[in-house]
C-alpha atoms as a PDB file:
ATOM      1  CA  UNK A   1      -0.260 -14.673  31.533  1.00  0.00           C
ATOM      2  CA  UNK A   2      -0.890 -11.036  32.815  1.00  0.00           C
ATOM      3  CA  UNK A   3       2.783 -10.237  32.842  1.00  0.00           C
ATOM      4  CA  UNK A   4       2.770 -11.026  28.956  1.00  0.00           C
ATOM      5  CA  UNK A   5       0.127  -9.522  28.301  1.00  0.00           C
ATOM      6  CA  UNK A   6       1.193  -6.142  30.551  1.00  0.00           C
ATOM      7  CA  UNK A   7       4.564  -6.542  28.212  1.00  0.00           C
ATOM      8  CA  UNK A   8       2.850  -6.586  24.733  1.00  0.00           C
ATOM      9  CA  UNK A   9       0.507  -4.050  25.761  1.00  0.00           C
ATOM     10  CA  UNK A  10       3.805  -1.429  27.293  1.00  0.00           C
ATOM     11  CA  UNK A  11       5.593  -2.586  23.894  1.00  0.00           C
ATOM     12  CA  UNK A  12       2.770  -1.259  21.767  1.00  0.00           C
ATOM     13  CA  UNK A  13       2.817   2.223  23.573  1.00  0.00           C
ATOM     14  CA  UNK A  14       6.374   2.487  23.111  1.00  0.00           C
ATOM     15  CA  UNK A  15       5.623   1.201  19.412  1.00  0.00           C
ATOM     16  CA  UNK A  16       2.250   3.644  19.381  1.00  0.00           C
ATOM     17  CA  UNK A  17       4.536   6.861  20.665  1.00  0.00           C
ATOM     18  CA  UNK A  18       7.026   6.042  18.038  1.00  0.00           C
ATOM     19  CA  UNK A  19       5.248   6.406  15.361  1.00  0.00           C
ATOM     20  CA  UNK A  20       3.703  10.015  16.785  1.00  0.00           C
ATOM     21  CA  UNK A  21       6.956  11.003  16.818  1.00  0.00           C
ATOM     22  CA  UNK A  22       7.914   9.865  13.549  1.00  0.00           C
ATOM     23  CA  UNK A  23       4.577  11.713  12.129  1.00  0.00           C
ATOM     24  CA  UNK A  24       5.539  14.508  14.683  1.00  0.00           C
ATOM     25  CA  UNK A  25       8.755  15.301  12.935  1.00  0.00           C
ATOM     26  CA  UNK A  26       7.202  14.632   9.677  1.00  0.00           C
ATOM     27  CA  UNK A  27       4.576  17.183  10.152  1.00  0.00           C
ATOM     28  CA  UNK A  28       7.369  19.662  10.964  1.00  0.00           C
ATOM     29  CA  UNK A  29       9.507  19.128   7.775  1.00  0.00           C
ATOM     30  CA  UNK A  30       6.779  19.470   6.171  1.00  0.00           C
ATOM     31  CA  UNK A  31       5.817  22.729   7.421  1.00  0.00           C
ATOM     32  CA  UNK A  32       9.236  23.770   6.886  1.00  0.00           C
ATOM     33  CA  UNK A  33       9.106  23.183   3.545  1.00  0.00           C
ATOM     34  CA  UNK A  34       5.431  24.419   2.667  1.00  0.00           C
ATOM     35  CA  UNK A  35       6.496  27.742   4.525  1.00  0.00           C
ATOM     36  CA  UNK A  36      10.008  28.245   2.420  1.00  0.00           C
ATOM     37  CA  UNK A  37       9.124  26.474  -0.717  1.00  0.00           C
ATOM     38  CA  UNK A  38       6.657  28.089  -3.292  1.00  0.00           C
ATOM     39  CA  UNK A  39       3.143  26.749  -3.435  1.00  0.00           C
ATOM     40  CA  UNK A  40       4.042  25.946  -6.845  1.00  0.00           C
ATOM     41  CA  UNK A  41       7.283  23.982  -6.211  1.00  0.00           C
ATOM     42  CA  UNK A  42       5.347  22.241  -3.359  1.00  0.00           C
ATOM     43  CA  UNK A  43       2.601  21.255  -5.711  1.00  0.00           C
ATOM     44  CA  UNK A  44       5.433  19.903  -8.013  1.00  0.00           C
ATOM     45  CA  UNK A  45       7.815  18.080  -5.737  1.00  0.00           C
ATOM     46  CA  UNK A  46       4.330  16.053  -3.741  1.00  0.00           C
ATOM     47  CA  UNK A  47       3.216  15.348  -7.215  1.00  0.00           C
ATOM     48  CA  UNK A  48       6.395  13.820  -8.160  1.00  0.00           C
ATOM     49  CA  UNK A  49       6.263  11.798  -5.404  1.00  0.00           C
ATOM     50  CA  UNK A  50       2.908  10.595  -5.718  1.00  0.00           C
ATOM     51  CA  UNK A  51       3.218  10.489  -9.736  1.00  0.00           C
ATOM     52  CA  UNK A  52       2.846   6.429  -9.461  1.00  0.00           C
ATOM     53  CA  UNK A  53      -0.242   6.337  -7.501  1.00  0.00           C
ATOM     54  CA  UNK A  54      -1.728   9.547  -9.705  1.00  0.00           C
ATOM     55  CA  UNK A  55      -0.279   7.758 -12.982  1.00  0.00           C
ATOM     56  CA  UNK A  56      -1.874   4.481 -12.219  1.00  0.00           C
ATOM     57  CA  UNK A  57      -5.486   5.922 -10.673  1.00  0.00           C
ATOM     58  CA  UNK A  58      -5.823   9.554 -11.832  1.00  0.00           C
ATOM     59  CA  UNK A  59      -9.413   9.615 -10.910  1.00  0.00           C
ATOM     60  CA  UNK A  60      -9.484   7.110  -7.487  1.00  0.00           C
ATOM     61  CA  UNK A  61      -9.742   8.318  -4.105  1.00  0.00           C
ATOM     62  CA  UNK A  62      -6.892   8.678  -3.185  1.00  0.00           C
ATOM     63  CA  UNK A  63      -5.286  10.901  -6.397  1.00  0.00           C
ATOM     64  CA  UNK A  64      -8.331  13.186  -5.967  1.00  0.00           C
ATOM     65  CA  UNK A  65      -7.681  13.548  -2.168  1.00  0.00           C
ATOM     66  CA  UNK A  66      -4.160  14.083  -3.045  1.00  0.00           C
ATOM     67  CA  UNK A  67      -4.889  16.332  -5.636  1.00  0.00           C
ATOM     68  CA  UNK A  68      -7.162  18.539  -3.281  1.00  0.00           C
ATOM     69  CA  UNK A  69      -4.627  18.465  -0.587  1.00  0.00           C
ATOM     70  CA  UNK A  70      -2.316  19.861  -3.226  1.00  0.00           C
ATOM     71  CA  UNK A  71      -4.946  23.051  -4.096  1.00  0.00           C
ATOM     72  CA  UNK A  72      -5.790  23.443  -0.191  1.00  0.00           C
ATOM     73  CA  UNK A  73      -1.959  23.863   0.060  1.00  0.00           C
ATOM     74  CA  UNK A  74      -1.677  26.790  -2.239  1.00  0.00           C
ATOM     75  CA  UNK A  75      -4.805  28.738  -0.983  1.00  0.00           C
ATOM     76  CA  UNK A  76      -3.955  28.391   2.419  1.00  0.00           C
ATOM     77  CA  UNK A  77      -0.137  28.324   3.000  1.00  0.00           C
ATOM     78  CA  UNK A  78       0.328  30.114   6.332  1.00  0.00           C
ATOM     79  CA  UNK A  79      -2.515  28.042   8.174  1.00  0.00           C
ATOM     80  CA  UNK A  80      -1.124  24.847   7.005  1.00  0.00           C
ATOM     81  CA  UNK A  81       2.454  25.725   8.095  1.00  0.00           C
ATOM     82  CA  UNK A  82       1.372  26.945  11.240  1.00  0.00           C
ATOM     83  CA  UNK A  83      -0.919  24.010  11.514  1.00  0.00           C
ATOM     84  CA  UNK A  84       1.984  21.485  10.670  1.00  0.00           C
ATOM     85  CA  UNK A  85       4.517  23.189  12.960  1.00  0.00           C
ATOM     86  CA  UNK A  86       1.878  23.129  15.915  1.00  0.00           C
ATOM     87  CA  UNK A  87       1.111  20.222  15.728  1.00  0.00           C
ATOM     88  CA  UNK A  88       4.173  18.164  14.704  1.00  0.00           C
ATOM     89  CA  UNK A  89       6.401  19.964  17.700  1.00  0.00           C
ATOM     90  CA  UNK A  90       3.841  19.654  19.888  1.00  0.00           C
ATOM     91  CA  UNK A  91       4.068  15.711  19.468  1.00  0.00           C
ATOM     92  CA  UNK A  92       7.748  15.510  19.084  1.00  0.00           C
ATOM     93  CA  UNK A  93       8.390  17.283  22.531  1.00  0.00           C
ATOM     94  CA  UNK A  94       5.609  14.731  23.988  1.00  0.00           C
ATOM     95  CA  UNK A  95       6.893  11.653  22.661  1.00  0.00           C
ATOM     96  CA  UNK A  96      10.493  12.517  24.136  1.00  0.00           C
ATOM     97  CA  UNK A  97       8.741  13.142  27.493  1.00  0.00           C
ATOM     98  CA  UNK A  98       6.957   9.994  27.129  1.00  0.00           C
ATOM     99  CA  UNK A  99       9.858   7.949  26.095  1.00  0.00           C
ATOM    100  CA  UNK A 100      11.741   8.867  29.161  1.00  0.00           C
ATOM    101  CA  UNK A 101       8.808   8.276  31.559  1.00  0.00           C
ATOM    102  CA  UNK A 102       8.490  12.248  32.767  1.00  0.00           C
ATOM    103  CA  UNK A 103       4.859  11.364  34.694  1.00  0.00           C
ATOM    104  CA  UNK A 104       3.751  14.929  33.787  1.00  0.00           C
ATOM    105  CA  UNK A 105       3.894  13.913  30.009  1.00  0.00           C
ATOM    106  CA  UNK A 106       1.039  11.057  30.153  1.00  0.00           C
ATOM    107  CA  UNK A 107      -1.957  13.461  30.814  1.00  0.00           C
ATOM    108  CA  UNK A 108      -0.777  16.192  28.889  1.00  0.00           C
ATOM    109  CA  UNK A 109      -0.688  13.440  25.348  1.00  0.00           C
ATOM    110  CA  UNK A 110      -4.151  12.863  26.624  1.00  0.00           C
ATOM    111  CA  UNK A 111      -5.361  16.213  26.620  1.00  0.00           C
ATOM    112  CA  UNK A 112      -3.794  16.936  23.548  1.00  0.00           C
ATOM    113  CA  UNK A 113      -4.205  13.804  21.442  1.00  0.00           C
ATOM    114  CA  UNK A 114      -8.181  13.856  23.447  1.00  0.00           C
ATOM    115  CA  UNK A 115      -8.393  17.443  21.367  1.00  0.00           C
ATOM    116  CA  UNK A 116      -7.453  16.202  18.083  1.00  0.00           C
ATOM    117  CA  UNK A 117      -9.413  13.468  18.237  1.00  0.00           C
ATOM    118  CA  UNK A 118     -12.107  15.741  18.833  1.00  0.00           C
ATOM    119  CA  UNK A 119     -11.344  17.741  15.890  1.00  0.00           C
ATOM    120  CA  UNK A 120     -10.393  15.455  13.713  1.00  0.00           C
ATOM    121  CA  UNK A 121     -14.020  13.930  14.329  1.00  0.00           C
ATOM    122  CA  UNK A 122     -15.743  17.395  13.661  1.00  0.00           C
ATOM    123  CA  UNK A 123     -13.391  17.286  10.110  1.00  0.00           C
ATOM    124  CA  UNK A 124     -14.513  13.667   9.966  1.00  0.00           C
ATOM    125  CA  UNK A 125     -18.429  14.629   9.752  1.00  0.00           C
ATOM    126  CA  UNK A 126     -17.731  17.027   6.834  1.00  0.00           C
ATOM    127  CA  UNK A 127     -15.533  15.172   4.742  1.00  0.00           C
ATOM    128  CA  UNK A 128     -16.405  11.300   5.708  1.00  0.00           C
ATOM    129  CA  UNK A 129     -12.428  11.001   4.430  1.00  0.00           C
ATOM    130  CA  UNK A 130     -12.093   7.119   5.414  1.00  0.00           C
ATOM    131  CA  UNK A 131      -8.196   7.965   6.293  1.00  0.00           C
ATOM    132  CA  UNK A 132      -9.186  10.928   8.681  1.00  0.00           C
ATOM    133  CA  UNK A 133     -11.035   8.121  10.166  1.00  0.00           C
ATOM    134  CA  UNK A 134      -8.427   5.553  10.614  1.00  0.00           C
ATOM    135  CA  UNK A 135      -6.025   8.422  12.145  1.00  0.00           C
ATOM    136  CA  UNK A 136      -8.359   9.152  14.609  1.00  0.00           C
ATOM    137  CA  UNK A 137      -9.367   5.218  15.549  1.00  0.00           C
ATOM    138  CA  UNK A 138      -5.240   5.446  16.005  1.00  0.00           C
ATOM    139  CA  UNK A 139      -5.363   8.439  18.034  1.00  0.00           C
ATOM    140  CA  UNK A 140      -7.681   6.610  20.474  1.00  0.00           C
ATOM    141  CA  UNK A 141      -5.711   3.394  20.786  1.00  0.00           C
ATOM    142  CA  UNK A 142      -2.885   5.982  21.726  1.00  0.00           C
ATOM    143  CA  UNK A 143      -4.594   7.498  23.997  1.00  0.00           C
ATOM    144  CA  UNK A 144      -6.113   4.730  25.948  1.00  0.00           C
ATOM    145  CA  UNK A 145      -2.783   2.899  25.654  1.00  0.00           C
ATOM    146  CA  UNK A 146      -1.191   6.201  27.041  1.00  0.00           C
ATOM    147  CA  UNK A 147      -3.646   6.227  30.316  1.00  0.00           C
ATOM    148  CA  UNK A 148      -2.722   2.754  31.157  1.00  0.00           C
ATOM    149  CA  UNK A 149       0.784   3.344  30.881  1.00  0.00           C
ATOM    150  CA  UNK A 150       0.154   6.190  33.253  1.00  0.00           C
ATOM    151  CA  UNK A 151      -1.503   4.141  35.628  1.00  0.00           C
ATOM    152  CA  UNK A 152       1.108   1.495  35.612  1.00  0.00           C
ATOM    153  CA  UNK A 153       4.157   4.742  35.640  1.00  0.00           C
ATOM    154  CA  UNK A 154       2.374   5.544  39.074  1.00  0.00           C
ATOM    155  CA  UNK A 155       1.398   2.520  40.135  1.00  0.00           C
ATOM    156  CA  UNK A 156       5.117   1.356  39.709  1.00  0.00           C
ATOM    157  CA  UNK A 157       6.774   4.416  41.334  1.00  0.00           C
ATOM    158  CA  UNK A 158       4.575   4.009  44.740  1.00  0.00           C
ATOM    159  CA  UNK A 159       6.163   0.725  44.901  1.00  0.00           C
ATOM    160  CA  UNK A 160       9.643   2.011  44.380  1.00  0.00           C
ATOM    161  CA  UNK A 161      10.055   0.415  40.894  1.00  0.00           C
ATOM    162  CA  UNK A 162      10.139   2.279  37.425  1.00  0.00           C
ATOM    163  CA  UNK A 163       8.495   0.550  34.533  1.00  0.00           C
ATOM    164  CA  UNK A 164      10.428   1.200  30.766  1.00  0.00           C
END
């Protein structure tokens, strides 16, 4: 029973880190484009993509969150580049570190995933966005999922065996 449950719970880090690295790269496209691409082109090209969710629900949640994100873009292009580009690369690197079991990696996600949690909760408090929420309640579940697997990384390689 433990062995299945040590397997489903390594399978969901590996699952977990994934997806950080998926968002990762994401969040550096992204930056990419917001720092080449005029705010205006931006603004047209994300609201083409979100035209169906705008078109059916111009005035729900998530079309005015969208829509906000949108203005925040223009006003504020540099920080939310930088932002992006931090942020994203700063995952991507991890998550290839992580994926092939470099031990230094597992504390350094958890200081850095520990600090956007952190601010992510201060940006919680202000905007009470239910999404900002759910990201961080993810970041967490990474993060605890990350110190076991660093537990079980050492654990494992004092006994001369290498999880993965």
């Amino acid at each position: 029973m433990k062995l299945n449950r040590e397997k489903i719970l390594h399978e969901t880090f590996r699952i977990g880190i994934l997806m950080k690295g998926i968002d990762g790269a994401l969040e550096t496209i992204g930056a990419v484009l917001i720092w080449f691409l005029s705010p205006s082109l931006t603004q047209r090209i994300l609201r083409l993509l979100f035209r169906p969710k705008l078109a059916h629900n111009p005035h729900g949640f998530l079309s005015n969150y969208l829509i906000g994100a949108l203005q925040g873009l223009s006003a504020n292009k540099l920080f939310a580049s930088a932002f992006l580009l931090s942020h994203g690369m700063t995952k991507v690197v991890l998550v290839i570190a992580l994926w092939f079991d470099y031990l230094w990696a597992y504390p350094l996600m958890i200081l850095v995933l520990g600090a956007f949690v952190l601010y992510q909760t201060v940006r919680f408090a202000h905007t009470h966005s239910i999404v900002l929420g759910v990201l961080t309640l993810f970041d967490l579940l990474i993060v605890w999922l990350t110190w076991r697997e660093y537990r079980e990384q050492k654990r494992g390689r004092s006994s001369g065996r290498r999880l993965g």
